[in-house]
C-alpha atoms as a PDB file:
ATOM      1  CA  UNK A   1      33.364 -47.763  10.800  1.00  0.00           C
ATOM      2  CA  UNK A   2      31.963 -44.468   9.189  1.00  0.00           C
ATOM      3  CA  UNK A   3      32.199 -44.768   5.153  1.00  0.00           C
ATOM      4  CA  UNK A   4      33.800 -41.147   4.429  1.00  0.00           C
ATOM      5  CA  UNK A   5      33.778 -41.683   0.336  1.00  0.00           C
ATOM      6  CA  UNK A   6      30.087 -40.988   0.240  1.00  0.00           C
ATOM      7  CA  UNK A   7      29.654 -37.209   1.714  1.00  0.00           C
ATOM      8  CA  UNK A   8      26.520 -36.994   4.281  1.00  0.00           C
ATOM      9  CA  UNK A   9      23.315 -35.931   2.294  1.00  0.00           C
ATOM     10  CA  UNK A  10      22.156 -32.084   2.510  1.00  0.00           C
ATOM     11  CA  UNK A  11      18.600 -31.457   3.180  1.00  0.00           C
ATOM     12  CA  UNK A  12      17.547 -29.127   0.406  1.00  0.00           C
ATOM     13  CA  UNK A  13      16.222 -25.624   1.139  1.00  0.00           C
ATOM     14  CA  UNK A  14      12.634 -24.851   1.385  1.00  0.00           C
ATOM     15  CA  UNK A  15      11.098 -22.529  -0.469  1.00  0.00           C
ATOM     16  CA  UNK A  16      11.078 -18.868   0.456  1.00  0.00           C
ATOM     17  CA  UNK A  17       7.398 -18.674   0.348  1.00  0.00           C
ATOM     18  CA  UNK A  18       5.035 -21.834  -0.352  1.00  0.00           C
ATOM     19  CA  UNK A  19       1.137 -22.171   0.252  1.00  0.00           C
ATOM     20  CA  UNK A  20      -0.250 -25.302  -0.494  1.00  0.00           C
ATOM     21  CA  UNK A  21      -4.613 -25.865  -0.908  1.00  0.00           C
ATOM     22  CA  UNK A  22      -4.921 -22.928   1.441  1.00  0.00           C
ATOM     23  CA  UNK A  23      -8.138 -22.219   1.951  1.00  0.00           C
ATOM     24  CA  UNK A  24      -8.542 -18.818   4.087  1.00  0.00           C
ATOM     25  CA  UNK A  25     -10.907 -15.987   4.519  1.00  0.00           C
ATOM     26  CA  UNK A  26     -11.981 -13.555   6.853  1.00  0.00           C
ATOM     27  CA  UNK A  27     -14.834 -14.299   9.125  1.00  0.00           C
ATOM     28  CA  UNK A  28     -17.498 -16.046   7.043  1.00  0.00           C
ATOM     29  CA  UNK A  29     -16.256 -14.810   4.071  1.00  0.00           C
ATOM     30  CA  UNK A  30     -13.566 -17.711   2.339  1.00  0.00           C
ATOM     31  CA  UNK A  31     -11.175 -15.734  -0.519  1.00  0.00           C
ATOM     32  CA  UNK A  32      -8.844 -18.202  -0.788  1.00  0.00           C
ATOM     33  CA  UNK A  33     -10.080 -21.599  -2.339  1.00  0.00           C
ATOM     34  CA  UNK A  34      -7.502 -24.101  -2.549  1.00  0.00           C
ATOM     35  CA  UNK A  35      -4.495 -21.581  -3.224  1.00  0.00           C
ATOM     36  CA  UNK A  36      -0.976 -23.306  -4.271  1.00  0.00           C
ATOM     37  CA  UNK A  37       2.096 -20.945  -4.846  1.00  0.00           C
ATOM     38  CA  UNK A  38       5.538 -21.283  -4.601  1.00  0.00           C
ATOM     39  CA  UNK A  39       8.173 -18.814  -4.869  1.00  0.00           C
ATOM     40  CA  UNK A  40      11.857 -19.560  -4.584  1.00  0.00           C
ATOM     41  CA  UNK A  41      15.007 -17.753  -3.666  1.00  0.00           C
ATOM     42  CA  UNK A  42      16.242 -15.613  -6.306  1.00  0.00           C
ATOM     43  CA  UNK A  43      12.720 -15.509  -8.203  1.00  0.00           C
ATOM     44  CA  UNK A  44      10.654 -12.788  -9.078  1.00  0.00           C
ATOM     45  CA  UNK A  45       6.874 -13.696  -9.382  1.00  0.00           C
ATOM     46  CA  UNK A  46       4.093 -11.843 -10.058  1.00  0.00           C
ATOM     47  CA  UNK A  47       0.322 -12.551  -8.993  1.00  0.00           C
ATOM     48  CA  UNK A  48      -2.038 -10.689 -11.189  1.00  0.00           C
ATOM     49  CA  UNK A  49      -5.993 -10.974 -10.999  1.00  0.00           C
ATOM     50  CA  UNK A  50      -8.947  -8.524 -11.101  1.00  0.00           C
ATOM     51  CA  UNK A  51      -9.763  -6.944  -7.524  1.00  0.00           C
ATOM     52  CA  UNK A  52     -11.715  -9.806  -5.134  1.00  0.00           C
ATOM     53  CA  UNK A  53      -9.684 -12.864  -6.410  1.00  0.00           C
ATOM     54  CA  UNK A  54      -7.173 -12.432  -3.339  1.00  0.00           C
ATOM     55  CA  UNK A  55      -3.894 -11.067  -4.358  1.00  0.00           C
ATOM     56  CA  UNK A  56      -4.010  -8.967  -1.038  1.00  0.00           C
ATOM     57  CA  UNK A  57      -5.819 -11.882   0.847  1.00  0.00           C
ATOM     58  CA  UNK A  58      -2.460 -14.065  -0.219  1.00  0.00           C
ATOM     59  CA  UNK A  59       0.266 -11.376   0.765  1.00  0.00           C
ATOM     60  CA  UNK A  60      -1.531 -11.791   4.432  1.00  0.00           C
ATOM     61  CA  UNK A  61      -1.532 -14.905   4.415  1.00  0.00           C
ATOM     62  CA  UNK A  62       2.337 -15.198   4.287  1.00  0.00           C
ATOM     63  CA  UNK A  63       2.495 -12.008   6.711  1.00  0.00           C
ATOM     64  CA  UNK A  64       0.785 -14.125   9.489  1.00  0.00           C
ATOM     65  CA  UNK A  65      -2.536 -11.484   9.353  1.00  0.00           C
ATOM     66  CA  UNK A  66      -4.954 -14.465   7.769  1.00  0.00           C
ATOM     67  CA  UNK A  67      -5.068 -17.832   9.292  1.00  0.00           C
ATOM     68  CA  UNK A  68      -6.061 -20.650   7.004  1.00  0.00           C
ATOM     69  CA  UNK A  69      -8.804 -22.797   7.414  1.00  0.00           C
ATOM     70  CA  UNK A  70      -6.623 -25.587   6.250  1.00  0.00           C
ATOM     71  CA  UNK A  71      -3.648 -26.550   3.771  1.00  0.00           C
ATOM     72  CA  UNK A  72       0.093 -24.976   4.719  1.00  0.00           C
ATOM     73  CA  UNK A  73       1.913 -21.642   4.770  1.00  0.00           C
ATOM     74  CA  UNK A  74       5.389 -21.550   4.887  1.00  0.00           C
ATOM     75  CA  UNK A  75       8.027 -18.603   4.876  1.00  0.00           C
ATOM     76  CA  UNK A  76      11.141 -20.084   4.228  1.00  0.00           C
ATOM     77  CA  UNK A  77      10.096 -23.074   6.170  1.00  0.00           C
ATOM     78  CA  UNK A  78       8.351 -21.228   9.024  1.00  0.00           C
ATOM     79  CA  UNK A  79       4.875 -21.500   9.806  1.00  0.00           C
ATOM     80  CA  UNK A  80       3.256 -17.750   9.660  1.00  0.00           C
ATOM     81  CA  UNK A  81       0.640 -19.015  12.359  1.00  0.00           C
ATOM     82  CA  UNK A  82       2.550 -20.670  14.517  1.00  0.00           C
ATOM     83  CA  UNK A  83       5.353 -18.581  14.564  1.00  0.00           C
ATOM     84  CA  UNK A  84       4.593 -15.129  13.661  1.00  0.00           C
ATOM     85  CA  UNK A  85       7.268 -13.459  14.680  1.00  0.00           C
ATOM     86  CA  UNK A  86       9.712 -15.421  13.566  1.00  0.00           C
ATOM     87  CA  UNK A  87       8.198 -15.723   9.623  1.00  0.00           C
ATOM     88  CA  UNK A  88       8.313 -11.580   9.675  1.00  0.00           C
ATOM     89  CA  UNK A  89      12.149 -12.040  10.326  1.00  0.00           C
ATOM     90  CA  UNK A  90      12.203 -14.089   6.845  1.00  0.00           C
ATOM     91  CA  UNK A  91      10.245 -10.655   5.426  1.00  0.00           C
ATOM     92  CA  UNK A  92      10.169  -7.314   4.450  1.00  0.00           C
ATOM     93  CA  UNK A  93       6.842  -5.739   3.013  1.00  0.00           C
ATOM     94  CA  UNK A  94       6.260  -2.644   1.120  1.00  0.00           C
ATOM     95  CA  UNK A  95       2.533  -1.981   0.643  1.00  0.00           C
ATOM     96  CA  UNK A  96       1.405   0.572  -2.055  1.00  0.00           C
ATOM     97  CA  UNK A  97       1.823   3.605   0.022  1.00  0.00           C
ATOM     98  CA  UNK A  98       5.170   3.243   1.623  1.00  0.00           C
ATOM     99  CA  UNK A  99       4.609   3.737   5.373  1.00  0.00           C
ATOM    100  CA  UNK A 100       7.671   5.753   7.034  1.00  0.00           C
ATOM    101  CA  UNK A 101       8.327   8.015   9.720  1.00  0.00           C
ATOM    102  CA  UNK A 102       7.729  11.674   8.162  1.00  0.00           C
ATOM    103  CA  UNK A 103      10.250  13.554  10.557  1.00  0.00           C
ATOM    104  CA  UNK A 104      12.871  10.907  10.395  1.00  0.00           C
ATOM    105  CA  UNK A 105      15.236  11.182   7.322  1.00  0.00           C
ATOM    106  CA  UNK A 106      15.792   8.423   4.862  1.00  0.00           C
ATOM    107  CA  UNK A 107      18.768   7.349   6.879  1.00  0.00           C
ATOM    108  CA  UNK A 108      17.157   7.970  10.174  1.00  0.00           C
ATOM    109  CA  UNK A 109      14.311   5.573   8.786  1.00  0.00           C
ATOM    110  CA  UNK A 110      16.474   2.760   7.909  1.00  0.00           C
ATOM    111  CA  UNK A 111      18.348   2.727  11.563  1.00  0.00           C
ATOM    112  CA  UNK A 112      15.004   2.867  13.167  1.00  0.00           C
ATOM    113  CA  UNK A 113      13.948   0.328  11.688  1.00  0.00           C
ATOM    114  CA  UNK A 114      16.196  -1.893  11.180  1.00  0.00           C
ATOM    115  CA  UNK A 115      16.918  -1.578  15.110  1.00  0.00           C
ATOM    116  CA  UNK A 116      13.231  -2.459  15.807  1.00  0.00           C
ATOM    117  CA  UNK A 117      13.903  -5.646  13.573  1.00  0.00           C
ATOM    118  CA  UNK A 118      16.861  -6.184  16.434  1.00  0.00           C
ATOM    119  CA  UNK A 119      19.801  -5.978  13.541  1.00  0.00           C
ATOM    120  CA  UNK A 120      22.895  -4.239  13.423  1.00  0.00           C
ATOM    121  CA  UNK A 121      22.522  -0.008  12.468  1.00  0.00           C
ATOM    122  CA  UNK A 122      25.777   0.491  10.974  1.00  0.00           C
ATOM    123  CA  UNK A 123      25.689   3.945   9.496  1.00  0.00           C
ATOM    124  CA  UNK A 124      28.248   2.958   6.294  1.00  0.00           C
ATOM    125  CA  UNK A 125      26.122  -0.131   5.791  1.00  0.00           C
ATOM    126  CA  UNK A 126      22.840   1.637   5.334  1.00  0.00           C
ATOM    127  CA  UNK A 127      24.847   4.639   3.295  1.00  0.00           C
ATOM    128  CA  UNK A 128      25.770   1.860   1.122  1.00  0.00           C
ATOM    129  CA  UNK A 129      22.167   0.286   0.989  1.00  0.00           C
ATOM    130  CA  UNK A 130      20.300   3.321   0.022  1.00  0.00           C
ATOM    131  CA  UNK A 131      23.212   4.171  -2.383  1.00  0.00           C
ATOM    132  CA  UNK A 132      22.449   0.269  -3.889  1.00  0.00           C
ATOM    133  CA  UNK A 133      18.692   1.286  -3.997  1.00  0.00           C
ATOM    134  CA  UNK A 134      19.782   4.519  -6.151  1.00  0.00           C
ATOM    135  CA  UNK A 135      18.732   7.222  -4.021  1.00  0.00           C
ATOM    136  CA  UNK A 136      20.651  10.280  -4.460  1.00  0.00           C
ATOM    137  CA  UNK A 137      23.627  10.814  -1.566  1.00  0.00           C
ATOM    138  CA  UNK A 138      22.368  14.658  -0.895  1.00  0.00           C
ATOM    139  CA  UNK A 139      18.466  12.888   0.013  1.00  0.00           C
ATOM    140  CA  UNK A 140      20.075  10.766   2.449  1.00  0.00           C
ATOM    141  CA  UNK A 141      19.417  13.005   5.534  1.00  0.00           C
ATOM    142  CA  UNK A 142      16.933  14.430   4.039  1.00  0.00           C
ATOM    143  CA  UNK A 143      13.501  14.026   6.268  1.00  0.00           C
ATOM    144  CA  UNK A 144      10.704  11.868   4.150  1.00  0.00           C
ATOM    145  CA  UNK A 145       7.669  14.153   4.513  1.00  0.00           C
ATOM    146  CA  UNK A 146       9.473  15.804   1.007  1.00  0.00           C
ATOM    147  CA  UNK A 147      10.034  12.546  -0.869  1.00  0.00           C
ATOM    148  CA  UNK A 148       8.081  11.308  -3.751  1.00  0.00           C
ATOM    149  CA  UNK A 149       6.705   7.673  -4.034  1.00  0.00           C
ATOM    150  CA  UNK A 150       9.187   6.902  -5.899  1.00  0.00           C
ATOM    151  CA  UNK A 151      11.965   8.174  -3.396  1.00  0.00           C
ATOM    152  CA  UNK A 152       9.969   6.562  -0.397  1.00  0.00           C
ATOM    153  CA  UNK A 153      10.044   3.373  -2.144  1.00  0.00           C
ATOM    154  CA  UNK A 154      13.894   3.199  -2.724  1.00  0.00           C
ATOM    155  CA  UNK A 155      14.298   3.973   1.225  1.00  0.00           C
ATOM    156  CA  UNK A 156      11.905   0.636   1.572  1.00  0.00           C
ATOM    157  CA  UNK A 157      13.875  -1.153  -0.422  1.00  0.00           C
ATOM    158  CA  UNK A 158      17.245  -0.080   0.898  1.00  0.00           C
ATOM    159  CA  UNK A 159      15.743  -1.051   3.976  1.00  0.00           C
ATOM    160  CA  UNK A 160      15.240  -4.554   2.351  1.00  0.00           C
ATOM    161  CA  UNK A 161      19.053  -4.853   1.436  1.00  0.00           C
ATOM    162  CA  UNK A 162      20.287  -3.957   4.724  1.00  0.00           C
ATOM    163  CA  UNK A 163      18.197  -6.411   6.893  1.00  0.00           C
ATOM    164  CA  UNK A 164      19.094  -9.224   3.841  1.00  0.00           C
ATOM    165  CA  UNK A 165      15.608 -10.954   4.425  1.00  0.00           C
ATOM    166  CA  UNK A 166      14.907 -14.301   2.045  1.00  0.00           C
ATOM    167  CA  UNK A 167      11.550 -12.473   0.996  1.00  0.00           C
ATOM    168  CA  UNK A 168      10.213  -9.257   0.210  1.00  0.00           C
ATOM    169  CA  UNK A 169       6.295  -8.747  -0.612  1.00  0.00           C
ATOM    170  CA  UNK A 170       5.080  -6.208  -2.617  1.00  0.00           C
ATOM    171  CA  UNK A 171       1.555  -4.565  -2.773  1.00  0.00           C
ATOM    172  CA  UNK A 172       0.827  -2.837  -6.333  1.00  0.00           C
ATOM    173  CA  UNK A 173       4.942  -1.194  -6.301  1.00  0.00           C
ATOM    174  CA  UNK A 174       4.142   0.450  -9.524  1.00  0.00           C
ATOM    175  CA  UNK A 175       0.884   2.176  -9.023  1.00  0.00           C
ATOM    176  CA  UNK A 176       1.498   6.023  -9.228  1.00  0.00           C
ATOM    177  CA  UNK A 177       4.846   5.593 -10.570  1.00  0.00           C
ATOM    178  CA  UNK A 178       6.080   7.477 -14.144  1.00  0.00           C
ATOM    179  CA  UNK A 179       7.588   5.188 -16.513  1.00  0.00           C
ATOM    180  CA  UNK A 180      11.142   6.481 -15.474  1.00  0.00           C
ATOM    181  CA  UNK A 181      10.464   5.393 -11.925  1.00  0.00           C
ATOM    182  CA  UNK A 182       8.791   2.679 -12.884  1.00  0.00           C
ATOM    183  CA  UNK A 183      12.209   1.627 -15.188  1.00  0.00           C
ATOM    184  CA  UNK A 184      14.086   2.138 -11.822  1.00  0.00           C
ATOM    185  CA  UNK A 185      11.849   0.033  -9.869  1.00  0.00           C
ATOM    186  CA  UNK A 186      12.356  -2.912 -11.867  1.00  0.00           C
ATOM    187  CA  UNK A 187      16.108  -1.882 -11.777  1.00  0.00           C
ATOM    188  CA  UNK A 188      16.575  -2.493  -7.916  1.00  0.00           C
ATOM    189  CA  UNK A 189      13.867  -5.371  -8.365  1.00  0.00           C
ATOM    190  CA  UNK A 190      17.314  -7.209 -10.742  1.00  0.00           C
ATOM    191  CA  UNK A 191      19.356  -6.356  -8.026  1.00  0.00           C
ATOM    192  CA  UNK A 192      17.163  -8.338  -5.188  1.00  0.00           C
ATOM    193  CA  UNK A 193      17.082 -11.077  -7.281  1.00  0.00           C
ATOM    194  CA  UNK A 194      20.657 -11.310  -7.880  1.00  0.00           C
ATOM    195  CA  UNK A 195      21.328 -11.166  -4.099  1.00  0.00           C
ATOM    196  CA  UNK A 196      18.961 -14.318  -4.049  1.00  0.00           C
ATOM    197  CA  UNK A 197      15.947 -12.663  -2.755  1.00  0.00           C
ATOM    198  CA  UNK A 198      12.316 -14.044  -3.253  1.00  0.00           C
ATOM    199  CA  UNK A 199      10.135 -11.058  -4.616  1.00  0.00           C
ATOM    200  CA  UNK A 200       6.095 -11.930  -4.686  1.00  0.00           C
ATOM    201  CA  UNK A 201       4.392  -8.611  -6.076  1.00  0.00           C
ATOM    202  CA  UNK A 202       0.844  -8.554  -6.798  1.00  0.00           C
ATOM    203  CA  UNK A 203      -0.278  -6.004  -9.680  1.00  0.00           C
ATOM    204  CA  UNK A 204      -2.324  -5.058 -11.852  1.00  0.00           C
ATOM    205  CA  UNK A 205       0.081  -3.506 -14.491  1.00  0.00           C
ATOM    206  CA  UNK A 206       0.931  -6.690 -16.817  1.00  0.00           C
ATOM    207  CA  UNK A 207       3.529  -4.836 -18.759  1.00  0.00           C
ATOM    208  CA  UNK A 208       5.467  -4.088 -15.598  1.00  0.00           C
ATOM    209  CA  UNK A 209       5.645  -7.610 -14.721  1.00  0.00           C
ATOM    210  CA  UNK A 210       6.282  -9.081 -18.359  1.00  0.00           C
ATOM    211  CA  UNK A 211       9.029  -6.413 -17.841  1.00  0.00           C
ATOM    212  CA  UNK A 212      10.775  -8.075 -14.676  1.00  0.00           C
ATOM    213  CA  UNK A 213       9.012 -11.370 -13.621  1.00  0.00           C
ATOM    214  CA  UNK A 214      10.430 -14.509 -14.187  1.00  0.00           C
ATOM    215  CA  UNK A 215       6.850 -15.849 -13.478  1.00  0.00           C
ATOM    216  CA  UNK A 216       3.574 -14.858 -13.632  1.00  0.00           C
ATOM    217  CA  UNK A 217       0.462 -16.047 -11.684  1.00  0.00           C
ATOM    218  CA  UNK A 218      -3.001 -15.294 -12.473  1.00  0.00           C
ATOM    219  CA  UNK A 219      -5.189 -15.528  -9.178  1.00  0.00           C
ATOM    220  CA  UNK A 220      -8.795 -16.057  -9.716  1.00  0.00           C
ATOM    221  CA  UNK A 221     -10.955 -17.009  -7.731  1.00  0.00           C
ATOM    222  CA  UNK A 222      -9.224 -17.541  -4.377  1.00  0.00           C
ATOM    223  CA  UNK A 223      -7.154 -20.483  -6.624  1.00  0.00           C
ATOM    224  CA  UNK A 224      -3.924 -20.150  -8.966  1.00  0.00           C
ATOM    225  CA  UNK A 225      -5.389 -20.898 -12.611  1.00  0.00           C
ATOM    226  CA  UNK A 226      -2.496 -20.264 -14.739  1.00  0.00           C
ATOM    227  CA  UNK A 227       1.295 -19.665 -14.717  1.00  0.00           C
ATOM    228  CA  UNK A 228       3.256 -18.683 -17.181  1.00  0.00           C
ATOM    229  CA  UNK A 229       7.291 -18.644 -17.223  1.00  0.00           C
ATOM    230  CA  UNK A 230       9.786 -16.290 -18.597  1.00  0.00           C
ATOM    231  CA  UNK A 231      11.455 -17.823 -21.969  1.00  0.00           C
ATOM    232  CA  UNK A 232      14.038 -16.452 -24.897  1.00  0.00           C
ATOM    233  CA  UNK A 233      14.878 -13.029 -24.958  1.00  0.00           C
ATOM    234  CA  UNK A 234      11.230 -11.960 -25.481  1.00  0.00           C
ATOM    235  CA  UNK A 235      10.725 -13.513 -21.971  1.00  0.00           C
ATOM    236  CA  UNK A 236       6.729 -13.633 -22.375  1.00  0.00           C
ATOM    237  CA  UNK A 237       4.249 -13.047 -25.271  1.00  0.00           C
ATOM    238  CA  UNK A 238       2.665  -9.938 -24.008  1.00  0.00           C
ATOM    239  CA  UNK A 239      -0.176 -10.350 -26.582  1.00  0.00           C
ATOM    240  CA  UNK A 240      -0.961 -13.926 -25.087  1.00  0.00           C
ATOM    241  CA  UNK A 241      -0.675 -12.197 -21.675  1.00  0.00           C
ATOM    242  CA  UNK A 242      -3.175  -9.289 -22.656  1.00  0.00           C
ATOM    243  CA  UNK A 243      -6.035 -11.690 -23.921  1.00  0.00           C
ATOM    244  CA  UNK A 244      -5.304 -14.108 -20.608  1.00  0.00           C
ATOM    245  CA  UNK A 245      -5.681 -10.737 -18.461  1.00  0.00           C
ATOM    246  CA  UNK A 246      -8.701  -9.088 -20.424  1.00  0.00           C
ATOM    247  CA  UNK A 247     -11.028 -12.542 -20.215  1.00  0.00           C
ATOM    248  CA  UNK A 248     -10.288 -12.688 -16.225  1.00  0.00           C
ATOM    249  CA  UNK A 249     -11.508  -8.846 -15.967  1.00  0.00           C
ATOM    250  CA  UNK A 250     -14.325  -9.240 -18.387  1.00  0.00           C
ATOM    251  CA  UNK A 251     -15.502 -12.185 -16.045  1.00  0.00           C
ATOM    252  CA  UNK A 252     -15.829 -10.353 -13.057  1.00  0.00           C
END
């Protein structure tokens, strides 16, 4: 007879993005030495290292474009290599120039794309999710050759919060971007997180991610040497931060 007093155990969820001792590379060239990272729903993390220790090199990885040599990628429990197309479903990715269709408007981009991703193109649903990424209601059919960076980026990320992926990857988001865009970035970053997404930006502006992270990840190398976590309401000692960052650079 089946005991129902004791309730059936729930396998946990897995991690919205997890490498563990990747090594990876392209050709003959190995970036990636031994790479561990883990980034969990409702996190924001953000990988900072000088240029050559494989903050790009790890966003492919989890996009599917570099195949390790050995260890484990995993996109909410997918594997990238394996199943490609299925670990992009778990994603969306906004690289440092925000590729979208110039002659398309802002809401013309989101249906396209969102029907090439094979979900739902519900006209008040994307209204609502460009409204939610705070672009203005008259820019909406607006065409996106006209649109600054920080315009295109708010279509990307409406984008994000219509398809409701577990992940979104981020390529330098704040490069080019004034301080009042830059304010308004880490704005609709909060709102991602509170919708339990798993945001893993790679940067080089340390302020910016003091500003929003709730971890941050210096890359050097091809491996993980530090992480440091938000704390207290002056979430990270930027000083600390600044010395940490200026000895990696100096090294290189």
């Amino acid at each position: 007879m089946t005991d129902l007093s004791v309730p059936p155990a729930v396998a946990p969820h897995p991690p919205a993005l997890q490498a563990c001792g990747v090594i990876a590379g392209y050709g003959a060239s190995t970036i990636l030495q031994g790479l561990d990272l883990t980034v969990r729903a409702g996190e924001i993390y953000a990988l900072l290292g000088a240029n050559g220790a494989g903050k790009t090199t790890t966003l492919s990885l989890f996009l599917g474009f570099v195949r390790p040599a050995s260890g484990q990628v995993r996109v909410s429990g997918i594997d990238p290599v394996a199943d490609p197309t299925a670990a992009r479903r778990q994603l969306a990715y906004i690289p440092e120039n925000v590729a979208l269709y110039e002659h398309l408007s802002a809401r013309e981009n989101v249906a396209y794309l969102l029907h090439l991703a094979g979900q739902p193109t519900d006209a008040p649903a994307i209204n609502a999710a460009l409204a939610a990424a705070g672009l203005d209601a008259a820019a909406h059919g607006r065409r996106i050759s006209g649109f600054s960076k920080g315009m295109r980026q708010k279509v990307a990320i409406a984008l994000a919060l219509a398809r409701k992926v577990p992940a979104l990857l981020l390529d330098e988001p704040t490069s080019g971007l004034d301080p009042q865009a830059t304010t308004e970035f880490s704005r609709l970053l909060g709102l991602l997180r509170a919708q339990g997404v798993a945001v893993l930006m790679v940067t080089h502006d340390l302020l910016g991610a003091a500003d929003v992270a709730d971890r941050i990840g210096f890359i050097e190398g091809g491996r993980l040497i530090e992480e440091v976590a938000a704390n207290g309401e002056e979430r990270f000692d930027v000083r600390a931060l600044h010395r940490r960052y200026a000895a990696q650079e100096a090294q290189r």
